[in-house]
C-alpha atoms as a PDB file:
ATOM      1  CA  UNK A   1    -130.409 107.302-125.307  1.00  0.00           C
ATOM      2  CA  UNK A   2    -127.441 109.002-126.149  1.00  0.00           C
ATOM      3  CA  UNK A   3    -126.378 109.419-129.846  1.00  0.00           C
ATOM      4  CA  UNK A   4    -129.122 106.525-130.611  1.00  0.00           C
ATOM      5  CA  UNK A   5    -131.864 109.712-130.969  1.00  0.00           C
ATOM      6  CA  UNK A   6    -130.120 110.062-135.130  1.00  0.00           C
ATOM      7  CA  UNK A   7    -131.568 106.945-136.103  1.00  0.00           C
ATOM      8  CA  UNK A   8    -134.680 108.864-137.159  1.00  0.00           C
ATOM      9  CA  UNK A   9    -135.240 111.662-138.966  1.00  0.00           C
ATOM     10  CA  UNK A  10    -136.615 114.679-137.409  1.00  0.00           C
ATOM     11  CA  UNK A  11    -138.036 117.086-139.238  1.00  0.00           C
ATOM     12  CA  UNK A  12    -137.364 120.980-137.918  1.00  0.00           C
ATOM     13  CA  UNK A  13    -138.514 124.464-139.504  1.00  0.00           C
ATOM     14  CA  UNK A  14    -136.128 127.148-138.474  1.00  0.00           C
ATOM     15  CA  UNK A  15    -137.771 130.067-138.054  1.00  0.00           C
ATOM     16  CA  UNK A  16    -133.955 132.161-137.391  1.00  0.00           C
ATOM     17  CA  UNK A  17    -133.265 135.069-134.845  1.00  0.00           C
ATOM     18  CA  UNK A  18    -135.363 136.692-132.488  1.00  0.00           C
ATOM     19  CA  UNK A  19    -133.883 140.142-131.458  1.00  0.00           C
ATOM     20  CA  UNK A  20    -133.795 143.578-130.352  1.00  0.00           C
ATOM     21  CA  UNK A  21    -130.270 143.997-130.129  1.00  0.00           C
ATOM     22  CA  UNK A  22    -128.475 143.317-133.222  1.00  0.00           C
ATOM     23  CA  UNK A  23    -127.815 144.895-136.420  1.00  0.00           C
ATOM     24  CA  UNK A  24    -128.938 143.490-139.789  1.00  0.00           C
ATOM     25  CA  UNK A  25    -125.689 142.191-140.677  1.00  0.00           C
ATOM     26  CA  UNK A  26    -125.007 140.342-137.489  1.00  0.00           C
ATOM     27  CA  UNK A  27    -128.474 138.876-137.290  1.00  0.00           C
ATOM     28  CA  UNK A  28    -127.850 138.056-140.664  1.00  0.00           C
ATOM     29  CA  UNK A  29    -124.985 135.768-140.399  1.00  0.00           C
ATOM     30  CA  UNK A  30    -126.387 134.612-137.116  1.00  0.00           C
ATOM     31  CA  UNK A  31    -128.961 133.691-138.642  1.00  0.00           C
ATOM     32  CA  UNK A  32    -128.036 132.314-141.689  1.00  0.00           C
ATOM     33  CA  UNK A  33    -124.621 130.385-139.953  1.00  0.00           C
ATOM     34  CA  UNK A  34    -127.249 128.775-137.348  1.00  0.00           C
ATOM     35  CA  UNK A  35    -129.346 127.579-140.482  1.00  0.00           C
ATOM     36  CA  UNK A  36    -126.176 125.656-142.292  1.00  0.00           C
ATOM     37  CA  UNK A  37    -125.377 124.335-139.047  1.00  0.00           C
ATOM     38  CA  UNK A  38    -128.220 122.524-138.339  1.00  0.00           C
ATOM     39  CA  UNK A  39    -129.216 121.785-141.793  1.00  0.00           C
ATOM     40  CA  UNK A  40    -125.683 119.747-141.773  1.00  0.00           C
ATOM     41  CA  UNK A  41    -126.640 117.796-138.977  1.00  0.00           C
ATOM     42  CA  UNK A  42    -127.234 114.172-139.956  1.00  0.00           C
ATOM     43  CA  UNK A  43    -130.686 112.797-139.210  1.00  0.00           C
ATOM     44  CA  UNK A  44    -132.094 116.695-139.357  1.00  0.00           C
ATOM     45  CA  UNK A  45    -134.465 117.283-142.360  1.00  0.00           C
ATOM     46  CA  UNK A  46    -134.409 121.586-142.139  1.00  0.00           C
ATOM     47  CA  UNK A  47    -136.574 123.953-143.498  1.00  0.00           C
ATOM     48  CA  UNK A  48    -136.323 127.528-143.888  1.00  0.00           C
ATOM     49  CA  UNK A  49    -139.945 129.418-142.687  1.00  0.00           C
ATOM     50  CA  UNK A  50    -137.268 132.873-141.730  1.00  0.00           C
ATOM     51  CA  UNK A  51    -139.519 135.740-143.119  1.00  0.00           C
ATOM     52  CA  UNK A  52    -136.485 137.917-142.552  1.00  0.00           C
ATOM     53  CA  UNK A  53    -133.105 138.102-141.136  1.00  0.00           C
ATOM     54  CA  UNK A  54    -133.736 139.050-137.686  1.00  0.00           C
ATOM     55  CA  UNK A  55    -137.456 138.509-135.810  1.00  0.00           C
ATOM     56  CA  UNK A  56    -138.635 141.021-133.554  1.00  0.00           C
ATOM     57  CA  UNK A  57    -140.940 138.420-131.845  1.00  0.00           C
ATOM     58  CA  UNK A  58    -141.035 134.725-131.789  1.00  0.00           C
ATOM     59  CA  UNK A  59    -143.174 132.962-134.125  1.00  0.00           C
ATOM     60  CA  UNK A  60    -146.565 132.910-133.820  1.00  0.00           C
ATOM     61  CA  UNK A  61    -147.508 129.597-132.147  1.00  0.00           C
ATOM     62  CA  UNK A  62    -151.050 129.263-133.850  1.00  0.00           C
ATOM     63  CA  UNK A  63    -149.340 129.215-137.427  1.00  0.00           C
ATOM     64  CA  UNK A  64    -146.942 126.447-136.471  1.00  0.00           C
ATOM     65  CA  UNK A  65    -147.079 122.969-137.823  1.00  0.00           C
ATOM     66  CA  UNK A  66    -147.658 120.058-135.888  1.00  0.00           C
ATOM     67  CA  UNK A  67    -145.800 117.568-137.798  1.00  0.00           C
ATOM     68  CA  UNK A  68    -142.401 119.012-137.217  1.00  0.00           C
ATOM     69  CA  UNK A  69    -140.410 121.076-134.511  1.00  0.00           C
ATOM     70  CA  UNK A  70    -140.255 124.393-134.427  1.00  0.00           C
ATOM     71  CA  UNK A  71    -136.837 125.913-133.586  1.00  0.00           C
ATOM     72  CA  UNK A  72    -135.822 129.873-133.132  1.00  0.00           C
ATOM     73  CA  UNK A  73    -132.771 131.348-131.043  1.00  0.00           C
ATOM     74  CA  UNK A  74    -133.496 134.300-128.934  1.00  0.00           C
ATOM     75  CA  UNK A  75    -130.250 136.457-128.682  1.00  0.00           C
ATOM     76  CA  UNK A  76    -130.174 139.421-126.104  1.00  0.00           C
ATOM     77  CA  UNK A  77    -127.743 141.679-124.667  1.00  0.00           C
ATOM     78  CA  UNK A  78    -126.968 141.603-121.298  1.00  0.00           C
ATOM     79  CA  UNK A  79    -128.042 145.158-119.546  1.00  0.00           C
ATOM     80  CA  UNK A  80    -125.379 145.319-117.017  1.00  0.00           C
ATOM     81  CA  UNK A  81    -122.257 143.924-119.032  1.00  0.00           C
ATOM     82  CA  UNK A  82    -120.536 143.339-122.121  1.00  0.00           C
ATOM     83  CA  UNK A  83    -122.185 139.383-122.339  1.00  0.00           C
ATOM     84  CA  UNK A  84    -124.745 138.278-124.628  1.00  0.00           C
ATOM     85  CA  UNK A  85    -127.574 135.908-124.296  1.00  0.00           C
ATOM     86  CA  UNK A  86    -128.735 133.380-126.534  1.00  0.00           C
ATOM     87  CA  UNK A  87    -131.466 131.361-125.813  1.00  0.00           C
ATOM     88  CA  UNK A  88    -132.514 127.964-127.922  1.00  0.00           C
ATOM     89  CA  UNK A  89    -136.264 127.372-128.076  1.00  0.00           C
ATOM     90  CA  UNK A  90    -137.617 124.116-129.725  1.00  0.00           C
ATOM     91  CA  UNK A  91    -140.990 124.287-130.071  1.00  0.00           C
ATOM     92  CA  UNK A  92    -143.168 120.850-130.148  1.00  0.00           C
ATOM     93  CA  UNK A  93    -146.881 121.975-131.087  1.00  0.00           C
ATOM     94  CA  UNK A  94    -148.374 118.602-131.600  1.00  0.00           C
ATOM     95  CA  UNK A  95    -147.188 118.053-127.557  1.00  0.00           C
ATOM     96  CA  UNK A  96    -147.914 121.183-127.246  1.00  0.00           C
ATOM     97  CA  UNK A  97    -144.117 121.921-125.089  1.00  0.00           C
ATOM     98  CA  UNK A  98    -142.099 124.217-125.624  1.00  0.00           C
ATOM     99  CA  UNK A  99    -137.969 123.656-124.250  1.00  0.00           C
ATOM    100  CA  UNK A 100    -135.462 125.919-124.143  1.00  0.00           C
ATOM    101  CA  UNK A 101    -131.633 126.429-123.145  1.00  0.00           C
ATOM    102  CA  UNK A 102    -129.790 129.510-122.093  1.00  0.00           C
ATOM    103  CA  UNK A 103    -126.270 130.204-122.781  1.00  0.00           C
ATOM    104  CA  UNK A 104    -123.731 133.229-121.666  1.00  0.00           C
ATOM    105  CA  UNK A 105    -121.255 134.268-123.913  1.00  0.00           C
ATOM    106  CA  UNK A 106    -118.822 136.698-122.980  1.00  0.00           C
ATOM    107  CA  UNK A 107    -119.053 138.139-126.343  1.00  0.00           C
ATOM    108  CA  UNK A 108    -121.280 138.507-129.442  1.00  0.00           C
ATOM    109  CA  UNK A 109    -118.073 136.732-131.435  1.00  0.00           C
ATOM    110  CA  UNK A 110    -118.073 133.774-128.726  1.00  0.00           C
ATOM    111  CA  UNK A 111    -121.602 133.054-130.032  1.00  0.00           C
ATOM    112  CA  UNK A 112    -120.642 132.809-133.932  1.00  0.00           C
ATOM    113  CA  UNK A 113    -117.483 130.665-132.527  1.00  0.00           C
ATOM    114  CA  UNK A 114    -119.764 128.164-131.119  1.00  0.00           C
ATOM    115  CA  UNK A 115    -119.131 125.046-132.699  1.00  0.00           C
ATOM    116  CA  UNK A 116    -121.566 123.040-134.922  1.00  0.00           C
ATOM    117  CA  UNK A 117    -120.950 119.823-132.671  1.00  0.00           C
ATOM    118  CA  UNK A 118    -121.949 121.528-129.758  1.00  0.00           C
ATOM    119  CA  UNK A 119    -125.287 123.198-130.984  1.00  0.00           C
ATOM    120  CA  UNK A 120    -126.332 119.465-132.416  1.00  0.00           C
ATOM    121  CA  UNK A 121    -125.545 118.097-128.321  1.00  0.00           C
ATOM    122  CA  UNK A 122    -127.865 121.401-127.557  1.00  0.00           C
ATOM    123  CA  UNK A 123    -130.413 120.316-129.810  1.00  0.00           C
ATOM    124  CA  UNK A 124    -130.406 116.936-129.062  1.00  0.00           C
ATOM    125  CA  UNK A 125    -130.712 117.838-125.721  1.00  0.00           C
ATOM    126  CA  UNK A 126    -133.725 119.829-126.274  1.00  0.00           C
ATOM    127  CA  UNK A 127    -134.879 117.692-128.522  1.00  0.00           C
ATOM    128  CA  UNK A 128    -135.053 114.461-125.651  1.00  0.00           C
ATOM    129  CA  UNK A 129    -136.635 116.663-123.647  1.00  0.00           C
ATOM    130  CA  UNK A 130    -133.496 116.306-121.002  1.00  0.00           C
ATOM    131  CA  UNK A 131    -135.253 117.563-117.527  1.00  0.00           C
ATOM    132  CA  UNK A 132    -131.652 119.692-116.561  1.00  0.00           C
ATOM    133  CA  UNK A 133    -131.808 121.592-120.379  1.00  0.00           C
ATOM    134  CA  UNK A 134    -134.933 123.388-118.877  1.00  0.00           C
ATOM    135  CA  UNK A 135    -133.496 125.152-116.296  1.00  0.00           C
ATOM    136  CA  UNK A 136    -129.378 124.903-117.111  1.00  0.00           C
ATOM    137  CA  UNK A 137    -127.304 127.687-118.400  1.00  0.00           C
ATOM    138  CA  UNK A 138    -124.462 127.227-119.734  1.00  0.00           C
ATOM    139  CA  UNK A 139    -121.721 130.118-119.641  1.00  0.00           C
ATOM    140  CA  UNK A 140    -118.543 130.388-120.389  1.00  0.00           C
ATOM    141  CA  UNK A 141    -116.783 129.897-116.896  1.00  0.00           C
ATOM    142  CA  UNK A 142    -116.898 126.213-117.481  1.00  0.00           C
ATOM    143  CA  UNK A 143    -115.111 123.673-118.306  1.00  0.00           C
ATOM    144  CA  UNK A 144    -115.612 123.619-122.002  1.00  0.00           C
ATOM    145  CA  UNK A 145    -114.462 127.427-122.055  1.00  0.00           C
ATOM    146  CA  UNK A 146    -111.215 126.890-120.530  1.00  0.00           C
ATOM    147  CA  UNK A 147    -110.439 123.775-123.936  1.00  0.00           C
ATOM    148  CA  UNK A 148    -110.187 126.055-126.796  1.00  0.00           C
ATOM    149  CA  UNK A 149    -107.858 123.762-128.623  1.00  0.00           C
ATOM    150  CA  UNK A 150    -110.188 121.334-128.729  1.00  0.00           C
ATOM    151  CA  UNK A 151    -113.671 123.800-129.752  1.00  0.00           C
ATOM    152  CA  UNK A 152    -111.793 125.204-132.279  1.00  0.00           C
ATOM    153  CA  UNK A 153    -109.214 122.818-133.770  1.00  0.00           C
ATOM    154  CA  UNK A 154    -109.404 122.536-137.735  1.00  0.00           C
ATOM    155  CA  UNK A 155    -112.225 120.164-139.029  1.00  0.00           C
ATOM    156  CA  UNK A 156    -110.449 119.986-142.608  1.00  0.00           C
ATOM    157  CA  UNK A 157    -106.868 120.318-143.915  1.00  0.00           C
ATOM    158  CA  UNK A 158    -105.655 122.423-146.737  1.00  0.00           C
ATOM    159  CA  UNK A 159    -102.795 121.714-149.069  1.00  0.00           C
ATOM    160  CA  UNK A 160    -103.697 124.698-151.806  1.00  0.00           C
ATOM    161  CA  UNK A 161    -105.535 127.957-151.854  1.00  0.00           C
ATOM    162  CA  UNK A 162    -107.346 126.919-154.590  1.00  0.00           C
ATOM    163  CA  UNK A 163    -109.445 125.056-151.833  1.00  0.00           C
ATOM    164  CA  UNK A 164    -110.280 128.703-150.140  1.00  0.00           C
ATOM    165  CA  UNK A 165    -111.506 130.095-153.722  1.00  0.00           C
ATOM    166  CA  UNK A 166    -115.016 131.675-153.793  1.00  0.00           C
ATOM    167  CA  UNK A 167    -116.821 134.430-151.632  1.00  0.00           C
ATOM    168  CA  UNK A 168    -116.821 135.213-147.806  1.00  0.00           C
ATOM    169  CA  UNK A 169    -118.461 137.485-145.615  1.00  0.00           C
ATOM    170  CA  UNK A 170    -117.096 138.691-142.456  1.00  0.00           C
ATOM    171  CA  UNK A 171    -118.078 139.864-139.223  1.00  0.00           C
ATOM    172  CA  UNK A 172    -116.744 143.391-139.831  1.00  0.00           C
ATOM    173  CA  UNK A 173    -119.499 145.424-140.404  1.00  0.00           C
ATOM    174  CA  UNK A 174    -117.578 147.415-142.642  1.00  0.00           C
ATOM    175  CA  UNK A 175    -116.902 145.149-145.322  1.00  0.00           C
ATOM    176  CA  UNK A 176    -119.524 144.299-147.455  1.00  0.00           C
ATOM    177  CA  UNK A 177    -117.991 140.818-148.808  1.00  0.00           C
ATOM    178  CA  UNK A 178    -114.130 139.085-149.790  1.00  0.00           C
ATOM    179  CA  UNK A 179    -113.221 137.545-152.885  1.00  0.00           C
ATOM    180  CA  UNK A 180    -110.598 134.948-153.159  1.00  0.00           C
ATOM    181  CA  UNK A 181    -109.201 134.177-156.584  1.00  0.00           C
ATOM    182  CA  UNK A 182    -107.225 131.366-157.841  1.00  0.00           C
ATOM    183  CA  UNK A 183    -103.234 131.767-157.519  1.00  0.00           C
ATOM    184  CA  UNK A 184    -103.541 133.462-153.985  1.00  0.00           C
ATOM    185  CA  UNK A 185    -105.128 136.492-154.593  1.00  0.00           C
ATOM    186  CA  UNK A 186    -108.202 138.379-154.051  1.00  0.00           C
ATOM    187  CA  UNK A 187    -109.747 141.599-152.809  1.00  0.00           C
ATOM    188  CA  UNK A 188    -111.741 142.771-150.195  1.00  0.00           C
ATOM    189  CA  UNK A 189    -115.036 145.142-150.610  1.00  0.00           C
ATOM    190  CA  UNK A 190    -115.449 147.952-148.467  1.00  0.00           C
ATOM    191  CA  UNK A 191    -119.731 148.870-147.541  1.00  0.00           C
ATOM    192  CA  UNK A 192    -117.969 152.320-148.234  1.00  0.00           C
ATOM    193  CA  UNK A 193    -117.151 151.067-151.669  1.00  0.00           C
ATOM    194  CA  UNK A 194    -113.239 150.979-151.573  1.00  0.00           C
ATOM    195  CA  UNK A 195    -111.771 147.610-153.055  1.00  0.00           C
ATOM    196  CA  UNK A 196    -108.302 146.578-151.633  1.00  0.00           C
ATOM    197  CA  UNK A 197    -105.931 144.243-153.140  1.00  0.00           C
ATOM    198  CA  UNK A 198    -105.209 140.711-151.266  1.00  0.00           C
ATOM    199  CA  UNK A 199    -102.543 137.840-151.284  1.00  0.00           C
ATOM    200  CA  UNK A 200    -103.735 134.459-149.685  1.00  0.00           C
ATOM    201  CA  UNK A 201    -101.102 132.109-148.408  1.00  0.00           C
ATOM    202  CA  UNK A 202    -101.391 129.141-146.098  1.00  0.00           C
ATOM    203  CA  UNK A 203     -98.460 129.392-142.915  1.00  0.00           C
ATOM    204  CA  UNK A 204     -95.635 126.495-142.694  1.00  0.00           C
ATOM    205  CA  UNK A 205     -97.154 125.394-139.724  1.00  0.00           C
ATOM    206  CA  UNK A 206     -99.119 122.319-140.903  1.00  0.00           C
ATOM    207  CA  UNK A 207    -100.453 124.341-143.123  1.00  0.00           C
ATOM    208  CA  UNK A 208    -103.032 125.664-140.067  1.00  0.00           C
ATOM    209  CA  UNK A 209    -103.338 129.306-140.565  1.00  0.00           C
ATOM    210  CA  UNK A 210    -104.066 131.610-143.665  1.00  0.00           C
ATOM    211  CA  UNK A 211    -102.786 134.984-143.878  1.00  0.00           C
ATOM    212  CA  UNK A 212    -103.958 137.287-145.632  1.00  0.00           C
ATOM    213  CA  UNK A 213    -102.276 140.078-146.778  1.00  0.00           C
ATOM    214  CA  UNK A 214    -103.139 144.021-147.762  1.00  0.00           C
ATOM    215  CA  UNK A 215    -101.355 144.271-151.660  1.00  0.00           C
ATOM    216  CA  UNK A 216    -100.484 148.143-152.411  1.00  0.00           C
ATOM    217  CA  UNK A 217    -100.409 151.281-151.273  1.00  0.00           C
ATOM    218  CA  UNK A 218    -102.880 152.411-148.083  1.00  0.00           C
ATOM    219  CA  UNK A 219    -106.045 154.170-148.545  1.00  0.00           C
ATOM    220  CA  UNK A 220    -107.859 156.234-146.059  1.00  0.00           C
ATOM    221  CA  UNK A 221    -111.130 154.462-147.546  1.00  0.00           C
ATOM    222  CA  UNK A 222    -109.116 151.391-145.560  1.00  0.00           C
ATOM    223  CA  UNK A 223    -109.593 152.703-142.417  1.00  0.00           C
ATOM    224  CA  UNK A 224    -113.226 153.519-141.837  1.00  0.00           C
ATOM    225  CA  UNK A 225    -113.292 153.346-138.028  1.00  0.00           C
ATOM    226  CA  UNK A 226    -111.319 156.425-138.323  1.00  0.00           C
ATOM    227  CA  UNK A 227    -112.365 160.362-138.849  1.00  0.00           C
ATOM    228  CA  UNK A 228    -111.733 161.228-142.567  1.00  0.00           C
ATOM    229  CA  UNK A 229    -108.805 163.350-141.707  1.00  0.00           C
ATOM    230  CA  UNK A 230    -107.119 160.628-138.841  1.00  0.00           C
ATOM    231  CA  UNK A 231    -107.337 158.135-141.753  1.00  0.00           C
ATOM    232  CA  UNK A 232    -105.579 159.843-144.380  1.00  0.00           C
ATOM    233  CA  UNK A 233    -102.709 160.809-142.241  1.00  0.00           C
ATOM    234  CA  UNK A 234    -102.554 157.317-141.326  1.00  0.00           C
ATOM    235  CA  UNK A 235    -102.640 155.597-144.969  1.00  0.00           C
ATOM    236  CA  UNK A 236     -99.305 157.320-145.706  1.00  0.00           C
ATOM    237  CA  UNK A 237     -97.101 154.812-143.442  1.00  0.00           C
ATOM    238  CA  UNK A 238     -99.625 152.593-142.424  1.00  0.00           C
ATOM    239  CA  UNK A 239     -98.405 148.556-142.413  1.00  0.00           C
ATOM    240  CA  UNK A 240    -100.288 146.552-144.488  1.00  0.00           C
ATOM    241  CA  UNK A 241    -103.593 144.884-143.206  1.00  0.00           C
ATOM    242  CA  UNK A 242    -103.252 141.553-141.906  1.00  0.00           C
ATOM    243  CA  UNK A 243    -105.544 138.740-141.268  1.00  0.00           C
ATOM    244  CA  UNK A 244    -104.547 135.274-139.538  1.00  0.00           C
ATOM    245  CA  UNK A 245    -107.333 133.219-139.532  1.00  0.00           C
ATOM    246  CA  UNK A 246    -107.543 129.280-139.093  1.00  0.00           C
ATOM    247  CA  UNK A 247    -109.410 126.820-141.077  1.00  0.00           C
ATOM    248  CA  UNK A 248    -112.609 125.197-139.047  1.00  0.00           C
ATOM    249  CA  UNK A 249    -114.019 123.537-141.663  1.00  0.00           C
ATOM    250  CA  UNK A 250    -114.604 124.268-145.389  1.00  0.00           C
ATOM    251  CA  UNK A 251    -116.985 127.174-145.135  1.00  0.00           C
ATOM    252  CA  UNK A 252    -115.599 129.055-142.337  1.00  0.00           C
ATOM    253  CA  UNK A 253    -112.369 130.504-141.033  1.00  0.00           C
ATOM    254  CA  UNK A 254    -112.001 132.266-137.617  1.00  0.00           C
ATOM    255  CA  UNK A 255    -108.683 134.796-136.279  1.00  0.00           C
ATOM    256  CA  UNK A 256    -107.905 138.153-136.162  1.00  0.00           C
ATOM    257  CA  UNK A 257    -107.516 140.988-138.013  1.00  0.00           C
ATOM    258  CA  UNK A 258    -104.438 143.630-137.636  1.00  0.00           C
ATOM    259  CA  UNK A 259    -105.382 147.125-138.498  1.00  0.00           C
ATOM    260  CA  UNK A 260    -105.797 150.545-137.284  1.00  0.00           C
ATOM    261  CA  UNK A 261    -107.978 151.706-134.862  1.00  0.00           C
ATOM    262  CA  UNK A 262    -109.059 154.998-132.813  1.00  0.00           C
ATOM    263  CA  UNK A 263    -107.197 156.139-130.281  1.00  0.00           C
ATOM    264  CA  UNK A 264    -108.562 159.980-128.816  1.00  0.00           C
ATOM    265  CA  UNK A 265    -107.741 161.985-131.604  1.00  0.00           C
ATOM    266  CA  UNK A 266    -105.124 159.883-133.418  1.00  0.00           C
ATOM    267  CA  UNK A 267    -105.078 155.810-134.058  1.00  0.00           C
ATOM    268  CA  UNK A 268    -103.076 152.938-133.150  1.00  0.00           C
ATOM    269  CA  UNK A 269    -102.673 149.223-134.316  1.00  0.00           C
ATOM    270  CA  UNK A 270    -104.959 146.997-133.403  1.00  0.00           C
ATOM    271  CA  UNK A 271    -105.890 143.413-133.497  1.00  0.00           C
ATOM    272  CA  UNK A 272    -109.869 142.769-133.596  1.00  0.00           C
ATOM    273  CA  UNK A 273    -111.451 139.121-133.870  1.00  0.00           C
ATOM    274  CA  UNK A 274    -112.441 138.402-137.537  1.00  0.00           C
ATOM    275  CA  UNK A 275    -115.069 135.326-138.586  1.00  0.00           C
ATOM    276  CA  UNK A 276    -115.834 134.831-142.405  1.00  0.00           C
ATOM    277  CA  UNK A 277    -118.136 132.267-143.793  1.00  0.00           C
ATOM    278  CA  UNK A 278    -117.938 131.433-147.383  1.00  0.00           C
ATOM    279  CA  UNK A 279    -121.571 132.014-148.953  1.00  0.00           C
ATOM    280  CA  UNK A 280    -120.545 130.718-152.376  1.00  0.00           C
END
């Protein structure tokens, strides 16, 4: 059948995250990156039924519509590790089925990493009613985790930063949203309300990386990870904040952050995985 499936259109109502374990801002961008994925896929006519960001139960089948699929992603915690669970249901009320596909991912980052052409083969999958999808699960200690490269090569190339201009959100719970500027600058927005200066440049490698750089003196507002009185012995010779992040396609850019972290009573540099999604 293969790739033969997108010569129709299907018609699917998201219905978002169904969860227990995460906070509202990363069910949120869950949520919301898992909607833009799929409503990007060709052949997929997507509509929006999410009541909120995250679900603390799956839909109720009896409100459902039978004349298109129903799809939620059920995203758990594993008890006895640091992995996380996310399981794909697609829901098929006029056939009254229901399919579903488990995946491990050593992380909660690994599952905003996932890339959009491997949740469409997912879908599909589920959507074919593939016999193995039932009962599969798919973690990462197989052969697709050991080809980074290839999951997360850039989609998209960049000659200018004017191409990055707009706002982001990141994974960082602490930072409430970026703003990138024209001319390679910007500022980032603290949830604790401090605003820090930014430069934006694109590396001499192929022009494959963005760093981002912390403009100005340190604050102890930068630093909120930190007790009050760790942080603002810190800001006086901290380095400047640093992100490297590489373009995956136009709405999303994935790296690291270099910071300052906890360590006992003091702090130390650190370097934390970063994801942030342009929302306009």
């Amino acid at each position: 059948m293969g790739n033969s499936l997108f010569a129709q259109t299907f018609y699917i109502d998201y219905y978002g995250i169904v969860s227990e374990d995460l906070d509202s801002n990363m069910s949120k961008m869950t949520s919301d990156l898992y909607f833009t994925q799929l409503s990007e896929i060709n052949n997929f006519s997507v509509s929006d039924k999410r009541t909120a960001s995250v679900q603390s139960s799956p839909p109720d089948f009896s409100s459902l519509s039978k004349s298109a699929l129903s799809f939620y992603t059920t995203i758990k915690k594993d008890a006895n590790s640091e992995k996380w669970n996310a399981i794909f249901h697609v829901i098929d009320k006029a056939k009254n089925e229901e399919h579903s596909q488990n995946k491990q991912y050593d992380s909660f980052y690994k599952i905003l990493m996932e890339p959009k052409n491997t949740l469409q083969e997912t879908i599909r999958l589920l959507i074919e009613n593939k016999s193995e999808i039932k009962t599969a699960s798919a973690n990462e200690n197989t052969k697709e985790k050991n080809q980074p490269d290839k999951d997360f090569s850039i989609k998209i190339k960049i000659d200018s930063t004017e191409n990055l201009s707009g706002t982001w959100n990141s994974i960082d719970s602490n930072i409430n949203k970026i703003v990138i500027l024209r001319g390679g600058r910007g500022f980032v927005i603290f949830k604790n309300g401090a605003s820090m200066n930014i430069s934006v440049e694109l590396s001499n490698t192929n022009n494959q990386k963005i760093i981002i750089t912390q403009k100005g003196r340190s604050n102890a507002s930068f630093y909120p990870e930190l007790p009050r009185n760790v942080a603002l012995a810190a800001a006086v010779s901290a380095p400047p904040i640093t992100w490297t992040l590489n373009v995956i396609d136009s709405n999303t850019l994935i790296g690291n952050k270099n910071s300052l972290g906890p360590d006992g009573d003091s702090y130390k540099e650190t370097s934390t995985d970063d994801k942030w999604i342009k929302i306009n």
